[in-house]
PDB file of N, CA and C in Angstrom:
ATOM      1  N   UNK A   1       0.743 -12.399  23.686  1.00  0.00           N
ATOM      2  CA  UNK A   1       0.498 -11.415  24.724  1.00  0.00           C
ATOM      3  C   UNK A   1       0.606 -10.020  24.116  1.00  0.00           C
ATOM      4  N   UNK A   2      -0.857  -9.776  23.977  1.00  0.00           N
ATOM      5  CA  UNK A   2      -0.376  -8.028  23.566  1.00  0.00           C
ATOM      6  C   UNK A   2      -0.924  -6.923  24.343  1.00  0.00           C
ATOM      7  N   UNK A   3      -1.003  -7.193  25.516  1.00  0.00           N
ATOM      8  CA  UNK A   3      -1.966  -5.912  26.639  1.00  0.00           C
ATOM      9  C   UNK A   3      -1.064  -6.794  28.201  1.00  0.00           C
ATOM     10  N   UNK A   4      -0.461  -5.788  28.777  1.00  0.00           N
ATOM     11  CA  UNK A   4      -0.537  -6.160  29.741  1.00  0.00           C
ATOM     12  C   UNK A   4      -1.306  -5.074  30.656  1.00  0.00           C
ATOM     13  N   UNK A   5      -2.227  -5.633  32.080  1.00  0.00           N
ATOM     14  CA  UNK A   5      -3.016  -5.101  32.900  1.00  0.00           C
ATOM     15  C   UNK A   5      -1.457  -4.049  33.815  1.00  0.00           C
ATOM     16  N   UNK A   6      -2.074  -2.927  34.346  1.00  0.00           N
ATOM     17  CA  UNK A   6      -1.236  -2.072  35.287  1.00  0.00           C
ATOM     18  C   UNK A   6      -0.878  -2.957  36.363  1.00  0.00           C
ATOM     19  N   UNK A   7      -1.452  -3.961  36.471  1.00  0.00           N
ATOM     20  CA  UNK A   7      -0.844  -4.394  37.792  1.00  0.00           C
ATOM     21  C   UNK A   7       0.414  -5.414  37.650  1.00  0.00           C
ATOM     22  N   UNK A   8       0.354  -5.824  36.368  1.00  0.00           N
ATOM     23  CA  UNK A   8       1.803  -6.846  35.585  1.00  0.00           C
ATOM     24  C   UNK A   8       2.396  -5.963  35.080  1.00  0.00           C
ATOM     25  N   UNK A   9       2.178  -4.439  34.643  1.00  0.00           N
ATOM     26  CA  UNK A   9       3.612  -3.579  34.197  1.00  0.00           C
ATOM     27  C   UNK A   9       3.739  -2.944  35.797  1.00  0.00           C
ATOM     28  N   UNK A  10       3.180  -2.646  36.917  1.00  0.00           N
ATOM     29  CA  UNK A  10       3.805  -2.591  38.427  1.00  0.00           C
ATOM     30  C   UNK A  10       4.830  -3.484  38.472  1.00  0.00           C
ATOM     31  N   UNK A  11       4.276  -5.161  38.557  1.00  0.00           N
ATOM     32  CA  UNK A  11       5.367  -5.665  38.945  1.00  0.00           C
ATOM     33  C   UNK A  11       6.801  -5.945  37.859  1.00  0.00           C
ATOM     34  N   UNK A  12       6.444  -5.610  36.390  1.00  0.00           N
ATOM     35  CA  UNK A  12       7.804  -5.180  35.700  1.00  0.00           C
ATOM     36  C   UNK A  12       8.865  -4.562  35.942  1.00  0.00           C
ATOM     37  N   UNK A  13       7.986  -3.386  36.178  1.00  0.00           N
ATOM     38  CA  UNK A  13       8.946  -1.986  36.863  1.00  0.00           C
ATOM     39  C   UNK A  13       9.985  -2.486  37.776  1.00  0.00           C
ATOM     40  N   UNK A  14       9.033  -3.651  38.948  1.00  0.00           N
ATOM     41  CA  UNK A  14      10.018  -3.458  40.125  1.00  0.00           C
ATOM     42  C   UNK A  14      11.121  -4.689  39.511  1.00  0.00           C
ATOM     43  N   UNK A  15      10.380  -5.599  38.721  1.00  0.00           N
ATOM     44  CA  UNK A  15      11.866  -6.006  38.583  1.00  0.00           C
ATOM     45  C   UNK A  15      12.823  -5.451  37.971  1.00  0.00           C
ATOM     46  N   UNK A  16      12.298  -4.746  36.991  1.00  0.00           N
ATOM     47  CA  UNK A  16      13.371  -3.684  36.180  1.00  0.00           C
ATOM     48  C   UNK A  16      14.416  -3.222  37.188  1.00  0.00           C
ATOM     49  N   UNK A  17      13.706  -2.733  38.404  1.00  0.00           N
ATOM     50  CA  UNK A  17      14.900  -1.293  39.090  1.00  0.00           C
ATOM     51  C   UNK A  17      16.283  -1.856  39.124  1.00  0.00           C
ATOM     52  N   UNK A  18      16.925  -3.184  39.471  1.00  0.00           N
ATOM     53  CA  UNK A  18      18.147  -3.285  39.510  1.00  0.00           C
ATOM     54  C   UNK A  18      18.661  -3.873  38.219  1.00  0.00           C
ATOM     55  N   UNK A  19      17.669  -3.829  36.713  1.00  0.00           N
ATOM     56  CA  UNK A  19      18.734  -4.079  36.490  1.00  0.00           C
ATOM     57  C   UNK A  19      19.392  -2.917  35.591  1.00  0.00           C
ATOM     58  N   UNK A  20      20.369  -3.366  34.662  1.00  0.00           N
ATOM     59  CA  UNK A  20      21.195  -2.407  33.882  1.00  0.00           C
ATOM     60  C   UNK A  20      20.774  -2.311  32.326  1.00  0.00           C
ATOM     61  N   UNK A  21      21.043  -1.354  31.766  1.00  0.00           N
ATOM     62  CA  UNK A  21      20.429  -1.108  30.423  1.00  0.00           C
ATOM     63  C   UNK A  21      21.394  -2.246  29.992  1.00  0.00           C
ATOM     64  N   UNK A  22      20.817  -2.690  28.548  1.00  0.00           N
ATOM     65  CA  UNK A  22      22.080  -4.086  27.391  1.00  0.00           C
ATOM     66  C   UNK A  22      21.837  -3.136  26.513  1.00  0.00           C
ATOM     67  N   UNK A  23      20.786  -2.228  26.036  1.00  0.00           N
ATOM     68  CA  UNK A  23      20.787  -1.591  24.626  1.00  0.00           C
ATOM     69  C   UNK A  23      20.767  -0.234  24.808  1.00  0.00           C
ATOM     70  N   UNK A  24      21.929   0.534  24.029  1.00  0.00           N
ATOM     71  CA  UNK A  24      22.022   2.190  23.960  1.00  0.00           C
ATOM     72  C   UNK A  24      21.783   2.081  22.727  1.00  0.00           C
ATOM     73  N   UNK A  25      21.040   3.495  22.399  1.00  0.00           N
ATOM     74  CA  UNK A  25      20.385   3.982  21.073  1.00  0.00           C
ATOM     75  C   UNK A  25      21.585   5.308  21.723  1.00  0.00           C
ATOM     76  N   UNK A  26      22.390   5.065  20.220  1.00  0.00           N
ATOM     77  CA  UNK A  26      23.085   5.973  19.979  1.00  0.00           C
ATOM     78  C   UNK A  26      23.333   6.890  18.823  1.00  0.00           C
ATOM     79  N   UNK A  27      24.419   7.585  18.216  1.00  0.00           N
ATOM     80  CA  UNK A  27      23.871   8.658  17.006  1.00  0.00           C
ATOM     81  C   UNK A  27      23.703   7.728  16.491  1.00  0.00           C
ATOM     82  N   UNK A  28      24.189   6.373  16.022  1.00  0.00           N
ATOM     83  CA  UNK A  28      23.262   5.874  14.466  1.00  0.00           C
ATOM     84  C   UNK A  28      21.557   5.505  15.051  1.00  0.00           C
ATOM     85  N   UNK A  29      21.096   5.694  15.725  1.00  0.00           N
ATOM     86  CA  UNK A  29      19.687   5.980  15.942  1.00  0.00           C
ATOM     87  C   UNK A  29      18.927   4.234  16.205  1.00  0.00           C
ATOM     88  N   UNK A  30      17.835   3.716  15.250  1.00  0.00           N
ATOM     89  CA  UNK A  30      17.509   2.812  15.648  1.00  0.00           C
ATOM     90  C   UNK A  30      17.664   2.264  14.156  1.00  0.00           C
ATOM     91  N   UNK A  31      18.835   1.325  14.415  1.00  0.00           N
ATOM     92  CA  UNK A  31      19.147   0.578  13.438  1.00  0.00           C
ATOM     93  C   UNK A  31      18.786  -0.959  13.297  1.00  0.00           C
ATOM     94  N   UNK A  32      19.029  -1.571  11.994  1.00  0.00           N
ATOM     95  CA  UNK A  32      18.770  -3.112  11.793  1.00  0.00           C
ATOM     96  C   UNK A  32      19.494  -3.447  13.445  1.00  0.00           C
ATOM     97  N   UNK A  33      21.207  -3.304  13.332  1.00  0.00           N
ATOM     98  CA  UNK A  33      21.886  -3.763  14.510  1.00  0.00           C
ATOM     99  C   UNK A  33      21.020  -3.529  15.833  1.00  0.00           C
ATOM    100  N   UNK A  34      21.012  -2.441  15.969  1.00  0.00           N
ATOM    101  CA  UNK A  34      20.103  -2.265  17.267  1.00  0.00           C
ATOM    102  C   UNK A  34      18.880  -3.098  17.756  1.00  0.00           C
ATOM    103  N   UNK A  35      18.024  -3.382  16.465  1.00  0.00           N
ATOM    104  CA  UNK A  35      16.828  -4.149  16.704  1.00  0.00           C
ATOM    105  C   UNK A  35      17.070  -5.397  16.819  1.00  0.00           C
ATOM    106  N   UNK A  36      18.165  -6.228  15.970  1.00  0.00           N
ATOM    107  CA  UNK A  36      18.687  -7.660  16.675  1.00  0.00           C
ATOM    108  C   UNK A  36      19.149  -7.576  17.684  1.00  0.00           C
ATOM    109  N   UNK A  37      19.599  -6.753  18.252  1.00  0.00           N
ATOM    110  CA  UNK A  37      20.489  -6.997  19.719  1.00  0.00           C
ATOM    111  C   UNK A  37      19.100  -7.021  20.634  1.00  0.00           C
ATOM    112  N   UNK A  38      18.769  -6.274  20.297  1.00  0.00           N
ATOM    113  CA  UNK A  38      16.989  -5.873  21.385  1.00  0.00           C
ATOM    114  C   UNK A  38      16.207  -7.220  21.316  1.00  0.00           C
ATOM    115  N   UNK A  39      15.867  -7.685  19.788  1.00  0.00           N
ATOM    116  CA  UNK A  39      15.249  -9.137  19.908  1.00  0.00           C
ATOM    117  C   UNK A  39      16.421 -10.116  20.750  1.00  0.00           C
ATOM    118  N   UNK A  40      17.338 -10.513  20.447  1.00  0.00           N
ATOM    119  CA  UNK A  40      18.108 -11.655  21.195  1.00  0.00           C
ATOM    120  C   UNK A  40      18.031 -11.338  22.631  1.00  0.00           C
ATOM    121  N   UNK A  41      18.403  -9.844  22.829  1.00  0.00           N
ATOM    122  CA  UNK A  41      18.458  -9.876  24.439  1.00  0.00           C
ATOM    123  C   UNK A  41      17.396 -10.048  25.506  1.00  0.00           C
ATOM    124  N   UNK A  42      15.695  -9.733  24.665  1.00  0.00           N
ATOM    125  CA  UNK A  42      14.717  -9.987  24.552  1.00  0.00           C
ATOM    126  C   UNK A  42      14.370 -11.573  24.957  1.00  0.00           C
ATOM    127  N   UNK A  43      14.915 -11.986  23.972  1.00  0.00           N
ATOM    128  CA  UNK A  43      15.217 -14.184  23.980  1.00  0.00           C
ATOM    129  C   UNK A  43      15.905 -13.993  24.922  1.00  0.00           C
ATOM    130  N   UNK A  44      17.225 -13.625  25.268  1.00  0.00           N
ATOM    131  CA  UNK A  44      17.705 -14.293  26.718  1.00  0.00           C
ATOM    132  C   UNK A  44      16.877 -13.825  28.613  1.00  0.00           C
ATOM    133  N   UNK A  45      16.951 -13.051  27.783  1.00  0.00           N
ATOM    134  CA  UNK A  45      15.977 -11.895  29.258  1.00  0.00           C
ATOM    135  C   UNK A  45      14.555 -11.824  29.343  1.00  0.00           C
ATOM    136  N   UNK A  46      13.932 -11.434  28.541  1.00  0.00           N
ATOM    137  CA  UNK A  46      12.655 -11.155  28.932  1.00  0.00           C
ATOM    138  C   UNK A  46      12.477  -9.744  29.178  1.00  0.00           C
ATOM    139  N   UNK A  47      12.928  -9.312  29.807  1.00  0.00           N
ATOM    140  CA  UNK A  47      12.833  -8.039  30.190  1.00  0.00           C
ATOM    141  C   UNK A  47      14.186  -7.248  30.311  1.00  0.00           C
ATOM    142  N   UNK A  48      14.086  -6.135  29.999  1.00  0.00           N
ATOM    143  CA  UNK A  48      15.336  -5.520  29.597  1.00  0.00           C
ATOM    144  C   UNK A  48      15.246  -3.726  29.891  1.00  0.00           C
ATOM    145  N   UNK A  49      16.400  -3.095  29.671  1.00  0.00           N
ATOM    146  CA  UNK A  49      15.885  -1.466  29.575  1.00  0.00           C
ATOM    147  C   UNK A  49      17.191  -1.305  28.476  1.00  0.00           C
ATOM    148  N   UNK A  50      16.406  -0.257  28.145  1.00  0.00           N
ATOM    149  CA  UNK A  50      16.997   0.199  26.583  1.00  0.00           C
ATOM    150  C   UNK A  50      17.416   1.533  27.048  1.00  0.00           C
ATOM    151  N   UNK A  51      18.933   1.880  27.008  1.00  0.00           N
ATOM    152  CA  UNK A  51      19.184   3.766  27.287  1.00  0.00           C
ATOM    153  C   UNK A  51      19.340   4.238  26.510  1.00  0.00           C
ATOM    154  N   UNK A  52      18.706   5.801  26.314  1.00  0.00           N
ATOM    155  CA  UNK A  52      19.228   6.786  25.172  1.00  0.00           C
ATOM    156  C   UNK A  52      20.187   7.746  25.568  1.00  0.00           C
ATOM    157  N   UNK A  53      21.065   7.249  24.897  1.00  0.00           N
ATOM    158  CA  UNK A  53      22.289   7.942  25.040  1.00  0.00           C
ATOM    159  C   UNK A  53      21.705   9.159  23.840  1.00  0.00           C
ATOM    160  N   UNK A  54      21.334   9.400  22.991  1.00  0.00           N
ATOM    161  CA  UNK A  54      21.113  10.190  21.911  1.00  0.00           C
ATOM    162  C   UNK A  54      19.493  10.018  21.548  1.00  0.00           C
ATOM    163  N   UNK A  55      18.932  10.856  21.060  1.00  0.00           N
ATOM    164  CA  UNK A  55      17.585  10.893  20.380  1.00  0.00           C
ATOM    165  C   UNK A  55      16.510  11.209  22.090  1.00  0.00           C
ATOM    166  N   UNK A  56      17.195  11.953  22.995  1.00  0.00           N
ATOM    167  CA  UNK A  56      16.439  11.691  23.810  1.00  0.00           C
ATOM    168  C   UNK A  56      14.987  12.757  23.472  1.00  0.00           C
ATOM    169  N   UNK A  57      15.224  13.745  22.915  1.00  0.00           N
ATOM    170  CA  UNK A  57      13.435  14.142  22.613  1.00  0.00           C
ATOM    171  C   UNK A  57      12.640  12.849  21.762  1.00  0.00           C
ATOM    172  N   UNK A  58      13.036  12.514  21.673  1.00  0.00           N
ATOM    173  CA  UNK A  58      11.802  11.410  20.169  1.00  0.00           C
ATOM    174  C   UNK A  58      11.999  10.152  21.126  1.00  0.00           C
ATOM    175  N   UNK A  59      12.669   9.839  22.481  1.00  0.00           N
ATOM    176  CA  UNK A  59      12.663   8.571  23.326  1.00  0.00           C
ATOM    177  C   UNK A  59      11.529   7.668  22.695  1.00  0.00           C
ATOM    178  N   UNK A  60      10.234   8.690  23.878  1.00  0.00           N
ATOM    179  CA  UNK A  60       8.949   8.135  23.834  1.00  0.00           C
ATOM    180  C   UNK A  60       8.549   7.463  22.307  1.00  0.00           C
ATOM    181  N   UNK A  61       8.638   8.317  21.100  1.00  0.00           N
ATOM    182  CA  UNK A  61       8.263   7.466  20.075  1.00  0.00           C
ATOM    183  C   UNK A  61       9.196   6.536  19.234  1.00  0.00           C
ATOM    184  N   UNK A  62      10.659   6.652  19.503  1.00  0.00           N
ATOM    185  CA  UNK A  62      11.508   5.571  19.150  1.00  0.00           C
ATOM    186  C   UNK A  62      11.432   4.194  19.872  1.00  0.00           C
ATOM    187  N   UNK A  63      10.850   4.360  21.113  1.00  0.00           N
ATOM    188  CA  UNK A  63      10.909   3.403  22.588  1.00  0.00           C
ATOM    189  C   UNK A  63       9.841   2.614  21.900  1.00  0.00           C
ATOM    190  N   UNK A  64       8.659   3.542  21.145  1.00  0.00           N
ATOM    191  CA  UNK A  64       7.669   2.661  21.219  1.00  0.00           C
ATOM    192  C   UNK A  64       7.879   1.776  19.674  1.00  0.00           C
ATOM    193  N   UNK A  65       8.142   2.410  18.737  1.00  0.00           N
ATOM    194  CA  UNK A  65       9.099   1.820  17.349  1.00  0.00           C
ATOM    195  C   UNK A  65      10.061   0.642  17.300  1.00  0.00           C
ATOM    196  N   UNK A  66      10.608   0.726  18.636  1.00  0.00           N
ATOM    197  CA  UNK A  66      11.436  -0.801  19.036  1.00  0.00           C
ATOM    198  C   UNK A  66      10.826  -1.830  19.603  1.00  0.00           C
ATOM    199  N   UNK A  67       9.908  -1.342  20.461  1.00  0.00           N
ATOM    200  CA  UNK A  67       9.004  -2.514  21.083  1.00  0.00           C
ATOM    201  C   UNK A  67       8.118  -2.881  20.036  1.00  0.00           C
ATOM    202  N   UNK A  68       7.488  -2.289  18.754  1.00  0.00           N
ATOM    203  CA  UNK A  68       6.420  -2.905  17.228  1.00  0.00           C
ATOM    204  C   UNK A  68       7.717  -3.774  17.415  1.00  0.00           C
ATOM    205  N   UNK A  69       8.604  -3.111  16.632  1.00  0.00           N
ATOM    206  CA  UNK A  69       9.470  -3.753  15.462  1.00  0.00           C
ATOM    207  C   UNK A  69      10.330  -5.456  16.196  1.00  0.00           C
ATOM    208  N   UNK A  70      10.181  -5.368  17.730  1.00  0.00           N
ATOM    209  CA  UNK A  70      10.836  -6.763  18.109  1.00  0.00           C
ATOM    210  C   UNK A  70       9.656  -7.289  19.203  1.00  0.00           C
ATOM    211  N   UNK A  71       8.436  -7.107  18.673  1.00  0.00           N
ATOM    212  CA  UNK A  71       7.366  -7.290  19.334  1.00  0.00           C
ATOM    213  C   UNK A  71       6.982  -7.875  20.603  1.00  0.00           C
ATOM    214  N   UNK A  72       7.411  -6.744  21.275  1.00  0.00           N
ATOM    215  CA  UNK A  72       7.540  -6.478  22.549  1.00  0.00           C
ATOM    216  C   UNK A  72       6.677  -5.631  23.259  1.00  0.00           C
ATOM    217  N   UNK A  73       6.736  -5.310  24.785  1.00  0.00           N
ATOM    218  CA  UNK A  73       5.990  -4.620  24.817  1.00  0.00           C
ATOM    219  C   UNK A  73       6.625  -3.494  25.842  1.00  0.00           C
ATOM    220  N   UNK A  74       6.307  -1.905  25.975  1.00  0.00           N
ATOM    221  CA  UNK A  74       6.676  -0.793  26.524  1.00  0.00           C
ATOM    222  C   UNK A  74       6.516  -0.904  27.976  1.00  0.00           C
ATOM    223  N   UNK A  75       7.536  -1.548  29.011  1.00  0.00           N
ATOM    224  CA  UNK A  75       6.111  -1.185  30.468  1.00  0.00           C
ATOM    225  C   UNK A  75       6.408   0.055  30.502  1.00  0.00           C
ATOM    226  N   UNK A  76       7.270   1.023  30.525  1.00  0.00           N
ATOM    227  CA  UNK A  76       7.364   2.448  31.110  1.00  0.00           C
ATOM    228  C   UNK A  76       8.974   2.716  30.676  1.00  0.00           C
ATOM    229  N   UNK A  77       9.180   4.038  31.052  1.00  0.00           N
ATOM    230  CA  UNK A  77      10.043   4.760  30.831  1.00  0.00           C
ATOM    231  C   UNK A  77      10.559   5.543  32.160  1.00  0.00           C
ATOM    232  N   UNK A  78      11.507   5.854  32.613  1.00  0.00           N
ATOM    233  CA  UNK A  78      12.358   6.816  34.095  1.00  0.00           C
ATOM    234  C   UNK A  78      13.071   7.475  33.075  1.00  0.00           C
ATOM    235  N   UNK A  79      13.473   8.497  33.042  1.00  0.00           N
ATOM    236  CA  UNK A  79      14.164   9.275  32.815  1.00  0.00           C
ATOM    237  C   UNK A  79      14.420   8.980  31.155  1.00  0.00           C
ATOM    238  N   UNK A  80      16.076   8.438  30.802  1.00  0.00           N
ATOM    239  CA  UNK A  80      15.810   8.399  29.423  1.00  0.00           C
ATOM    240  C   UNK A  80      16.059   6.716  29.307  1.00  0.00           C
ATOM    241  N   UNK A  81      15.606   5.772  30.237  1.00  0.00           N
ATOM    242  CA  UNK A  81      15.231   4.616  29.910  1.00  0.00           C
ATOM    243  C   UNK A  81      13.933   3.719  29.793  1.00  0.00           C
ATOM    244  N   UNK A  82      14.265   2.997  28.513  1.00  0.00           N
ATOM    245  CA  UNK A  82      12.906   2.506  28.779  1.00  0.00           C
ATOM    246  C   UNK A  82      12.998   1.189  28.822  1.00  0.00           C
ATOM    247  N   UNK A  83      11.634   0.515  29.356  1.00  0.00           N
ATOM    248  CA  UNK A  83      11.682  -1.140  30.074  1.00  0.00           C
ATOM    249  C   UNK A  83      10.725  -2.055  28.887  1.00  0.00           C
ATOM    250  N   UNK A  84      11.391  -2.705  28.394  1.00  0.00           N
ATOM    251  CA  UNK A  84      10.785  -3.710  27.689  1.00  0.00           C
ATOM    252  C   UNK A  84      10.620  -5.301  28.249  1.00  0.00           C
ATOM    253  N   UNK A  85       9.398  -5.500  27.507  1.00  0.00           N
ATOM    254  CA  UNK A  85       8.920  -7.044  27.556  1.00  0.00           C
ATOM    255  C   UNK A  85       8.978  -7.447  27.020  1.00  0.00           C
ATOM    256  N   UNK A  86       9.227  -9.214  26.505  1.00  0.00           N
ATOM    257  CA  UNK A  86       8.588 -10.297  25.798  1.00  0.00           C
ATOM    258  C   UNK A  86       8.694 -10.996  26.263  1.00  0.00           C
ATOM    259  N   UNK A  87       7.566 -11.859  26.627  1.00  0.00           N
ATOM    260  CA  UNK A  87       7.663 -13.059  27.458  1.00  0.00           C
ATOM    261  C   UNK A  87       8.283 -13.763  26.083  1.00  0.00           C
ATOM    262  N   UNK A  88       8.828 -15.040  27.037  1.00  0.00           N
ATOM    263  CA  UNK A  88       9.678 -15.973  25.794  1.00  0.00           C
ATOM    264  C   UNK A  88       8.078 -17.421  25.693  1.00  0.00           C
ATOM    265  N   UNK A  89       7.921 -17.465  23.888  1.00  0.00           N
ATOM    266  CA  UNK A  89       6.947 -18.656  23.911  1.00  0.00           C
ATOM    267  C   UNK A  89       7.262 -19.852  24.653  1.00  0.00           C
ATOM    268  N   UNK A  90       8.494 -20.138  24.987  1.00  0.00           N
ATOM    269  CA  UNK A  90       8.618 -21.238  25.105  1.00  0.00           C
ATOM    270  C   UNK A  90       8.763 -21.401  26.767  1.00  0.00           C
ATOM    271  N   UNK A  91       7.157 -22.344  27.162  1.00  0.00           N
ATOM    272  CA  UNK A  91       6.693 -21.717  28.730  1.00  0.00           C
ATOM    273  C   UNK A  91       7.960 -22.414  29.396  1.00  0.00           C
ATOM    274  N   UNK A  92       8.955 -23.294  29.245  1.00  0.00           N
ATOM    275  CA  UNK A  92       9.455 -24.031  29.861  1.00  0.00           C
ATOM    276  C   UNK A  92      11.040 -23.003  30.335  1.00  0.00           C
ATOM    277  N   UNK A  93      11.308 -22.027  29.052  1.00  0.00           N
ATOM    278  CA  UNK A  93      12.655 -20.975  29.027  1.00  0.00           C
ATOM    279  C   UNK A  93      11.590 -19.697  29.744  1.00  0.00           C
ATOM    280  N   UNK A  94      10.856 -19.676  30.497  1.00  0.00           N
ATOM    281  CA  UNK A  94      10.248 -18.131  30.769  1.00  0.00           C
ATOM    282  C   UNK A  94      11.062 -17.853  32.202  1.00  0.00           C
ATOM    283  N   UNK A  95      11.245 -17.090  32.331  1.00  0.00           N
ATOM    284  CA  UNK A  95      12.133 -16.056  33.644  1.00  0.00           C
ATOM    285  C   UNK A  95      11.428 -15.625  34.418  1.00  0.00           C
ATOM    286  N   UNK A  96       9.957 -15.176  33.560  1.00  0.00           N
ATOM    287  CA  UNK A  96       9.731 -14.089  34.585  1.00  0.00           C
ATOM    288  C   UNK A  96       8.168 -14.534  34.833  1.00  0.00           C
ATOM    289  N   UNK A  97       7.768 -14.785  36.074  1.00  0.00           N
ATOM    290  CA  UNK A  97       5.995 -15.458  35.727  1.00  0.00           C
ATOM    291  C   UNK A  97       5.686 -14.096  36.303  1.00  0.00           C
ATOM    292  N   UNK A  98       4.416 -13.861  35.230  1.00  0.00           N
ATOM    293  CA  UNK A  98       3.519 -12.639  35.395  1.00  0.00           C
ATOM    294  C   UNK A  98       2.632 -13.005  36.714  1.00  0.00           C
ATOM    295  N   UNK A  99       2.235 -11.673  37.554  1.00  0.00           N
ATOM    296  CA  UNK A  99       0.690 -11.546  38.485  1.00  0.00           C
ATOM    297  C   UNK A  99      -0.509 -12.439  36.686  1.00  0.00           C
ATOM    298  N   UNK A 100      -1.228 -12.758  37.565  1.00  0.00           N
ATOM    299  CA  UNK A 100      -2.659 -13.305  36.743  1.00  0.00           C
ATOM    300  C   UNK A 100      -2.934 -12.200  36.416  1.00  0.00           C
ATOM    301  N   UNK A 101      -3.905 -11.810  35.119  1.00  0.00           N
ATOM    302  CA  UNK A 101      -4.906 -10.623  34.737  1.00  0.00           C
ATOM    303  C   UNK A 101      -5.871 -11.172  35.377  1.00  0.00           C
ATOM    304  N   UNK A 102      -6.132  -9.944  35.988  1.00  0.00           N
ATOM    305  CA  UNK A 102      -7.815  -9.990  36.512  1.00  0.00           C
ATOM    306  C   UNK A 102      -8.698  -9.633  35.870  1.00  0.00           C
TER     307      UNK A 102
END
């Protein structure tokens, strides 16, 4: 999955709103540590939000540097969080069933 349609990052968003960030980018910036915690939490979740506690001018292009590097994908950003995807391959562990692309 590497495109999702606006109408499957809509319904991301809304599941996003309750939940809570698992990953702060803090002064050590975006580290090895950081990017395993993002992939595993990624594997347990699916969807996640990442807070910047620090680096908040460069968010947008660190946000998007974490989602390459644990190949994921960006739905959006509020303030200084941002909402990541990966569906999990394995259709039987998936959490979250997408709207169809039209």
């Amino acid at each position: 999955m590497d495109k999702l349609t606006s109408a499957q990052k809509k319904f991301l968003k809304g599941k996003a709103h309750h939940l809570e960030p698992v990953v702060m980018v803090g002064k050590s910036g975006v580290t090895q540590n950081l990017i395993k915690l993002t992939k595993d939490s990624l594997a347990a979740h699916e969807l996640i939000k990442v807070r910047f506690v620090e680096f908040k001018e460069e968010k947008k292009r660190l946000a998007q540097e974490i989602a390459g590097k644990t190949n994921s994908i960006m739905v959006g950003m509020i303030g200084h969080v941002a909402m990541l995807y990966r569906q999990n391959p394995n259709q039987e562990k998936r959490r979250i069933e997408l709207p169809h692309a039209t």
